[in-house]
Protein backbone atom coordinates (compact mmCIF):
# COMPACT_ATOMS: atom_id res chain seq x y z
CA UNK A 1 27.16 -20.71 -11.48
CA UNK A 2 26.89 -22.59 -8.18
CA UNK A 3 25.16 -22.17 -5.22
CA UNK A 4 22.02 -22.50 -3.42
CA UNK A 5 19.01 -22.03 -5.70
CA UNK A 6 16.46 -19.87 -4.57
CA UNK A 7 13.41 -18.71 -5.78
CA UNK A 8 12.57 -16.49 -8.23
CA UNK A 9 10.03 -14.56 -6.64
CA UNK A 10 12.43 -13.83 -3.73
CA UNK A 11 15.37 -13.26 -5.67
CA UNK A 12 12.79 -10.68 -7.84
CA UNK A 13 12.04 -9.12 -4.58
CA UNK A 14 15.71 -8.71 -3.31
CA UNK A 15 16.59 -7.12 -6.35
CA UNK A 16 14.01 -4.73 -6.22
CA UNK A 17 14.33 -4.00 -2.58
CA UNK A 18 18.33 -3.56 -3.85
CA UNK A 19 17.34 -1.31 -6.30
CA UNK A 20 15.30 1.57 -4.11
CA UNK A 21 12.01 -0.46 -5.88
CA UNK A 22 10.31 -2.03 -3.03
CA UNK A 23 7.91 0.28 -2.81
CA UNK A 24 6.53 -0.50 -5.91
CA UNK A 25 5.61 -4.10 -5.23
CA UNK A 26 3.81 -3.18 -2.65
CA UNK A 27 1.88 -0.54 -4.25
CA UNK A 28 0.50 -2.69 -6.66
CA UNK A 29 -0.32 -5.14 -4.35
CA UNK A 30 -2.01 -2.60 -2.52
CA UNK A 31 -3.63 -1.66 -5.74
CA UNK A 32 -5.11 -5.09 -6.21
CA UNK A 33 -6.64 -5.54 -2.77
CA UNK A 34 -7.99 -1.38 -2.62
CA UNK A 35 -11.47 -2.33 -1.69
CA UNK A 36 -10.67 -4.99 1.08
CA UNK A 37 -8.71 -1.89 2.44
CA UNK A 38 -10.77 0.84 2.31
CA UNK A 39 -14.17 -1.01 2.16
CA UNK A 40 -17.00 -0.80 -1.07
CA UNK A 41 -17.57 2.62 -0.95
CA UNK A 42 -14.89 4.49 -0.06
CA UNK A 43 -13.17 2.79 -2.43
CA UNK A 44 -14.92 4.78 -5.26
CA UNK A 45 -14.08 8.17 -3.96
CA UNK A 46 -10.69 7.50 -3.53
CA UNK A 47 -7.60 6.27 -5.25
CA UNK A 48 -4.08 5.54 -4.22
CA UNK A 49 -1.63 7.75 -5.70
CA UNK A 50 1.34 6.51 -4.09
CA UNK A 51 3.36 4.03 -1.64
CA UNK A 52 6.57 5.89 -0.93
CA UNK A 53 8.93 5.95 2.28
CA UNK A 54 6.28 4.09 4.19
CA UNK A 55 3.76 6.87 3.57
CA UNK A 56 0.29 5.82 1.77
CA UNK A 57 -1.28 8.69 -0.07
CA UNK A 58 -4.46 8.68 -1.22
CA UNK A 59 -6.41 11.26 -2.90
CA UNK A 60 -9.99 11.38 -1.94
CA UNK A 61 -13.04 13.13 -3.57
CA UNK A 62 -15.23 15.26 -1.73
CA UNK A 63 -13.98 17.31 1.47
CA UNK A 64 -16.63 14.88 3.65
CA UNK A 65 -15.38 11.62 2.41
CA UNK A 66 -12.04 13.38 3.08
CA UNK A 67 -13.54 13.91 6.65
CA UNK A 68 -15.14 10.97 7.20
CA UNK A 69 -11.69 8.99 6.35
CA UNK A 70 -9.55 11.16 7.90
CA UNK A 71 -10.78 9.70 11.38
CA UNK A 72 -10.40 6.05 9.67
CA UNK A 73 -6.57 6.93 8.66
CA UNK A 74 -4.94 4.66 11.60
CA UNK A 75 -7.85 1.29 10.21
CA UNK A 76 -6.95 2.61 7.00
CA UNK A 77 -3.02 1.84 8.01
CA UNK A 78 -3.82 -1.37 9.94
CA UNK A 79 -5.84 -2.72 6.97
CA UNK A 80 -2.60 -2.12 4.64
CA UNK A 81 -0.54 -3.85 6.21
CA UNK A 82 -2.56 -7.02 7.07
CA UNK A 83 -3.08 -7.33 3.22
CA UNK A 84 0.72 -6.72 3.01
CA UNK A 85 1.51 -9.06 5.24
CA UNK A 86 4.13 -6.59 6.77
CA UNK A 87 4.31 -3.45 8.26
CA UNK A 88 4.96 -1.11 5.65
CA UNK A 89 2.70 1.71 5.69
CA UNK A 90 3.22 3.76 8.86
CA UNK A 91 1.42 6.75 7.98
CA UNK A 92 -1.74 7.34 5.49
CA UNK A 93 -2.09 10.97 3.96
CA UNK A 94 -4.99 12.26 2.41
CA UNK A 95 -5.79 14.96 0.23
């Protein structure tokens, strides 16, 4: 058991990341920080269902908040990946 130590949070991350799970660290990190992305208010009317394959989905209540955030979507992405620190979300979806 030799080697270079490393630690644990990265090796947790590589080994997600290894395993297809990636995704999911981000999500919830997402998750966390929800109304510094989206702002007070439209955080209320809509949730994030999902992180997957660089897509953010988020379902949103009310066809005029839908609207309304539809024209925000490329913020919305910018936003994301400032809390995330890196450029995973490259498209936001809505519905």
């Amino acid at each position: 058991m030799g080697g270079t130590p490393v630690p644990i949070g990265g090796a947790l991350q590589e080994s997600l990341r290894a395993q297809g799970l990636g995704f999911l660290m981000y999500e919830q990190k997402l998750r966390a920080q929800w109304t510094h992305v989206l702002g007070d208010r439209a955080a209320q009317v809509a949730a994030l269902v999902s992180l997957k394959d660089f897509v953010l989905q988020v379902k949103v209540d009310g066809a005029v908040w839908r609207n309304e955030l539809h024209y925000q979507c490329d913020a919305i992405r910018k936003r994301a990946n400032e809390v995330l620190g890196v450029e995973v979300v490259r498209e936001v979806r809505l519905r």
